[in-house]
N, C-alpha and C. Protein backbone atom coordinates (compact mmCIF):
# COMPACT_ATOMS: atom_id res chain seq x y z
N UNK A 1 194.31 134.38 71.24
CA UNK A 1 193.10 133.77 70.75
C UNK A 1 192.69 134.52 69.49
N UNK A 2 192.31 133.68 68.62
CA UNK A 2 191.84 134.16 67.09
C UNK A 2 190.78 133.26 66.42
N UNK A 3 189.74 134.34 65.66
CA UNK A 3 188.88 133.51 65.15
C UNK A 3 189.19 132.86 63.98
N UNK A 4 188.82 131.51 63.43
CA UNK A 4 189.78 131.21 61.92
C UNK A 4 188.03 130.96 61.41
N UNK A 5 187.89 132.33 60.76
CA UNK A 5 186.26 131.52 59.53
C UNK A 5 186.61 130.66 59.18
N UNK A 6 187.59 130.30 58.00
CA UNK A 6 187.54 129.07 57.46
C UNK A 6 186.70 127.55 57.97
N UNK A 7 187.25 127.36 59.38
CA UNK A 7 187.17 126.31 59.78
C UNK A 7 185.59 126.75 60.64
N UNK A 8 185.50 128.18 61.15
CA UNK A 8 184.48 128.83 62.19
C UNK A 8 184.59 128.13 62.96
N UNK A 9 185.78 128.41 63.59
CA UNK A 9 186.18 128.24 64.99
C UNK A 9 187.00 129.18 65.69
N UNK A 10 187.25 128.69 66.54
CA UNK A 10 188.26 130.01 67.53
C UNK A 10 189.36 129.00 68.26
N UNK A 11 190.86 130.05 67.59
CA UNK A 11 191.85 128.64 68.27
C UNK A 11 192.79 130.18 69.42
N UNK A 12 192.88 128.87 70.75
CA UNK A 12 193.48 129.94 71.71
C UNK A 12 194.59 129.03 72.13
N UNK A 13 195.65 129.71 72.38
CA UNK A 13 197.40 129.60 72.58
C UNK A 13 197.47 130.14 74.08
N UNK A 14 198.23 128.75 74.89
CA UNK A 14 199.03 129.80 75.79
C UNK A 14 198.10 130.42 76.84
N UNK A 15 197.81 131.48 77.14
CA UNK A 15 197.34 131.79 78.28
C UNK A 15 198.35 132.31 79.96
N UNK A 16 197.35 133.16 80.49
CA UNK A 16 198.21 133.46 81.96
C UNK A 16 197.72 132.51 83.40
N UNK A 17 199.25 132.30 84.18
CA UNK A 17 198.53 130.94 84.90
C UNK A 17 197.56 131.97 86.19
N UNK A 18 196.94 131.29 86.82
CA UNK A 18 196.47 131.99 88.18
C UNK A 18 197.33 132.43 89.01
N UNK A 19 198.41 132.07 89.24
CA UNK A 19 199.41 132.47 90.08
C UNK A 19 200.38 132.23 89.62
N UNK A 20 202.11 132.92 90.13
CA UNK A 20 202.82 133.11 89.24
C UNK A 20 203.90 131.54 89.73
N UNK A 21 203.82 130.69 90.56
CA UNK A 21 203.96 129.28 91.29
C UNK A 21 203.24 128.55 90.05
N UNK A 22 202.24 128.65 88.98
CA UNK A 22 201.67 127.56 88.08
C UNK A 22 202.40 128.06 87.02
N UNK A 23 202.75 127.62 86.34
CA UNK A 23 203.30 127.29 85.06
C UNK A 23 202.56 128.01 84.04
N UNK A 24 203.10 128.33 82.97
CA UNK A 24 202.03 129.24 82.10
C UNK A 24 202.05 128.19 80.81
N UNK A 25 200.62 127.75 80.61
CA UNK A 25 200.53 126.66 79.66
C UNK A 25 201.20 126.99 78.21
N UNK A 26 200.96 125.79 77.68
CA UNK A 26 201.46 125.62 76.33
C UNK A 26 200.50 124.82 75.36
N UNK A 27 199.05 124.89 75.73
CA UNK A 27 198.23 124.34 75.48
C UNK A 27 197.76 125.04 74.27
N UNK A 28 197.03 124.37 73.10
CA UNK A 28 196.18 125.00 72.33
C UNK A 28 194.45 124.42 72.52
N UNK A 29 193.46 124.87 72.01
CA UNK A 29 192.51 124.54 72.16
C UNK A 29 191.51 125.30 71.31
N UNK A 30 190.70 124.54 70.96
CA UNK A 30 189.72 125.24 69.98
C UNK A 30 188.19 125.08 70.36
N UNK A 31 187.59 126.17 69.50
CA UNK A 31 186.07 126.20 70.64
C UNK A 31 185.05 126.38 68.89
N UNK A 32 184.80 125.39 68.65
CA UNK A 32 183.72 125.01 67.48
C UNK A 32 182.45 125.45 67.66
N UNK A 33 182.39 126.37 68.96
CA UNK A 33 180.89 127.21 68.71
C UNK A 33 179.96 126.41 69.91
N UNK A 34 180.19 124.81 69.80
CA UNK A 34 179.28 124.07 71.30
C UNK A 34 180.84 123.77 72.34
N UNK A 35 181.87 123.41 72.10
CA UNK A 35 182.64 123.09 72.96
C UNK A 35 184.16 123.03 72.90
N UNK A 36 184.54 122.96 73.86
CA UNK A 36 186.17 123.27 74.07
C UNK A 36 186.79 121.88 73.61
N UNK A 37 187.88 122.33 72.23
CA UNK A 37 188.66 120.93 72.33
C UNK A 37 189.96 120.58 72.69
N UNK A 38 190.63 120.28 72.73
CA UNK A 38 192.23 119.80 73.15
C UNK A 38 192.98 118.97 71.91
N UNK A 39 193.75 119.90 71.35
CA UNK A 39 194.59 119.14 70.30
C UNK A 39 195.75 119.03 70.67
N UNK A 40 196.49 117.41 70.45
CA UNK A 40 197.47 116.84 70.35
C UNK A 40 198.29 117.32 69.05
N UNK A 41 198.95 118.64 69.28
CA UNK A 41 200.29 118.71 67.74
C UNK A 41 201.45 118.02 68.00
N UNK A 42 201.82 117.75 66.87
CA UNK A 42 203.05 116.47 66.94
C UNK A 42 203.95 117.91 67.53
N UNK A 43 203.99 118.89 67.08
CA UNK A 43 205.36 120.53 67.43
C UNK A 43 203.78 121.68 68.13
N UNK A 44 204.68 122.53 68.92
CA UNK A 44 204.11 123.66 70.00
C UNK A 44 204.77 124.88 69.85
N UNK A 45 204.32 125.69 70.08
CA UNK A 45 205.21 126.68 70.62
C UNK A 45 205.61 126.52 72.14
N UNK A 46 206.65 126.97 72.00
CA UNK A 46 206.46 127.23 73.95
C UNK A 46 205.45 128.34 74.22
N UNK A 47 205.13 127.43 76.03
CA UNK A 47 204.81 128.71 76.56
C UNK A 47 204.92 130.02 76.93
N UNK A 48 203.16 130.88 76.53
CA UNK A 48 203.74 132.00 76.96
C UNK A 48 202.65 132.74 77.04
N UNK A 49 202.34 133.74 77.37
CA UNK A 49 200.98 134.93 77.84
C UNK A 49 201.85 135.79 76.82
N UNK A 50 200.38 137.00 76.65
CA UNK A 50 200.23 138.30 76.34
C UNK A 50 200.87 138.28 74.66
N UNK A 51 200.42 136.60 73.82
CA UNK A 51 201.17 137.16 72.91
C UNK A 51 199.78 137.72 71.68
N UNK A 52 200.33 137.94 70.65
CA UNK A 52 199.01 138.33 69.30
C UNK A 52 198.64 137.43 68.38
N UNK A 53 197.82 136.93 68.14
CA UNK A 53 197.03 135.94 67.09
C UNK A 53 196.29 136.60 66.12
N UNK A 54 196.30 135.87 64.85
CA UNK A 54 195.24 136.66 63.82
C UNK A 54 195.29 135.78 62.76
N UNK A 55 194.18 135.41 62.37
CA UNK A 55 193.69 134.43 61.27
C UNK A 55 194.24 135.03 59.65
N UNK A 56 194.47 134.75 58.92
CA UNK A 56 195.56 134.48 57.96
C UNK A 56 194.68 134.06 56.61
N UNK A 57 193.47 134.88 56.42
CA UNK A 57 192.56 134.39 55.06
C UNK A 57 193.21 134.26 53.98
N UNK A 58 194.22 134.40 53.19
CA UNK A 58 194.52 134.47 52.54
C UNK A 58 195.48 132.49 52.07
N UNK A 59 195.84 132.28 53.24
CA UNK A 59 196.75 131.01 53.74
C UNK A 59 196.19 129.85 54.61
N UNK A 60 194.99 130.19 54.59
CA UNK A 60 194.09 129.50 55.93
C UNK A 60 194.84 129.03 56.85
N UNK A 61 195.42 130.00 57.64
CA UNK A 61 196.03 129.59 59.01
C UNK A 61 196.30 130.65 60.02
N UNK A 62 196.47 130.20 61.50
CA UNK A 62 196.87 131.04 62.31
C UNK A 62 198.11 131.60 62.18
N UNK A 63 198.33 132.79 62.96
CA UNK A 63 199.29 132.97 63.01
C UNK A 63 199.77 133.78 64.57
N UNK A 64 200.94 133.43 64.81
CA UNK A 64 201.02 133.67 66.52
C UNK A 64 202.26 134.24 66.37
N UNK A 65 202.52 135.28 67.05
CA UNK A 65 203.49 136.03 67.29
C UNK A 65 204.02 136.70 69.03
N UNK A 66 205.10 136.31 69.12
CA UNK A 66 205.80 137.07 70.44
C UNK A 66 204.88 136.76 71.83
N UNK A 67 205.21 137.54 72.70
CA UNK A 67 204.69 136.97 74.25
C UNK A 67 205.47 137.30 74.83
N UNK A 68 205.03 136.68 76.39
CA UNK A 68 206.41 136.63 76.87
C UNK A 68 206.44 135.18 78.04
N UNK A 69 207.42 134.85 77.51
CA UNK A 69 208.04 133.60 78.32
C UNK A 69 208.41 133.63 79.54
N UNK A 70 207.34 133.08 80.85
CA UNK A 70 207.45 132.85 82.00
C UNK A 70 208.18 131.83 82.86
N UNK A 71 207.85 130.66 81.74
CA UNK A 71 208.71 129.81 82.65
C UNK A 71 209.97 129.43 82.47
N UNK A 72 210.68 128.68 83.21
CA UNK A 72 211.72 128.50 83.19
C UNK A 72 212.38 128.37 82.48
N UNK A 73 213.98 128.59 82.09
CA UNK A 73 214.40 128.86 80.31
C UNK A 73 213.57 129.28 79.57
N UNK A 74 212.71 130.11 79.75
CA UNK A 74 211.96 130.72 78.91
C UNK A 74 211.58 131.97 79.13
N UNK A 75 212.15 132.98 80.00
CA UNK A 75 211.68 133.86 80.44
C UNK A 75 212.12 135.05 79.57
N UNK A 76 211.10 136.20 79.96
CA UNK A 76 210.92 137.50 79.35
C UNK A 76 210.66 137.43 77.68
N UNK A 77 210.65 138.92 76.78
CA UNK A 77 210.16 138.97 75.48
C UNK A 77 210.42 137.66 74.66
N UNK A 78 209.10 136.94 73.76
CA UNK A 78 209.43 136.35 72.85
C UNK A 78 209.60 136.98 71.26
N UNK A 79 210.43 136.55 70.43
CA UNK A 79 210.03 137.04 69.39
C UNK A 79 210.39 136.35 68.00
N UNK A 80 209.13 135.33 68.15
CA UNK A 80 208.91 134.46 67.42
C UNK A 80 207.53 134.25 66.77
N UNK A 81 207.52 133.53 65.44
CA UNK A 81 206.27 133.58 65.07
C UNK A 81 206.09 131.61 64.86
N UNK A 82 204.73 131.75 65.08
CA UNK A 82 204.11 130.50 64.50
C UNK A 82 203.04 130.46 63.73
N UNK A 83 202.74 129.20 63.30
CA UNK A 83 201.81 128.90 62.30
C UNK A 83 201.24 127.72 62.33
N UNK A 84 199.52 127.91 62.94
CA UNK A 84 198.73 126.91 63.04
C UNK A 84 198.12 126.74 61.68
N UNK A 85 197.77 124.91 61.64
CA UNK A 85 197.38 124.80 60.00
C UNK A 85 195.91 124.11 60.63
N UNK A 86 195.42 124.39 61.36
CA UNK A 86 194.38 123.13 61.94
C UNK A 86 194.66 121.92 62.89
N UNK A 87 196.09 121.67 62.20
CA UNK A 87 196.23 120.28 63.06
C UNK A 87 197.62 120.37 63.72
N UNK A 88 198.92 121.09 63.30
CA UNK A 88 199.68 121.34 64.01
C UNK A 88 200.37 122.76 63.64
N UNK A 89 201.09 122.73 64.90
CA UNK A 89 201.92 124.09 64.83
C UNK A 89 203.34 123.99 64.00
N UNK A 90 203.75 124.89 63.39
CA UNK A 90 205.66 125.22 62.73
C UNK A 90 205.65 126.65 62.87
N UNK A 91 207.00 126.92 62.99
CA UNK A 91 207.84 127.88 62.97
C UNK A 91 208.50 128.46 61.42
N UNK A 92 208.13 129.09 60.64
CA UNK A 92 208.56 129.36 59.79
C UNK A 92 209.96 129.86 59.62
């Protein structure tokens, strides 16, 4: 999770499930200060917990790095980066 001034919002990636039987999302979502939203990106990262986010002033964008991949074909260290623009995610 990272704050992006630009937009003054807060966009959060991913997440840990409640138990290790749920799936660890692949969701993004953004919180505009009154409420939680749910964006549809055409591209995602996969899922994954424990990774680092940090807003990108210079490029106005997120940027997401590493984790680690729980679920299935996806497990243990990631080490990959992405790049939120507002509306969808890429892989540089």
């Amino acid at each position: 999770m990272a704050g992006d001034s630009n937009q003054r919002a807060i966009v959060l990636f991913g997440g840990k499930p409640a138990t290790r039987a749920t799936p660890v999302p692949a969701d993004t979502w953004i919180y505009d200060g009154d409420v939680w939203h749910k964006p549809s990106p055409a591209q995602s990262p996969p899922a994954r917990d424990d990774a680092s986010m940090v807003y990108d002033p210079d490029h106005h964008v997120m940027v997401l790095f590493g984790g680690q991949g729980l679920n299935q074909g996806q497990s243990g260290a990631l080490n990959d980066t992405w790049i939120w623009d507002g509306s969808n995610w890429s892989s540089p």
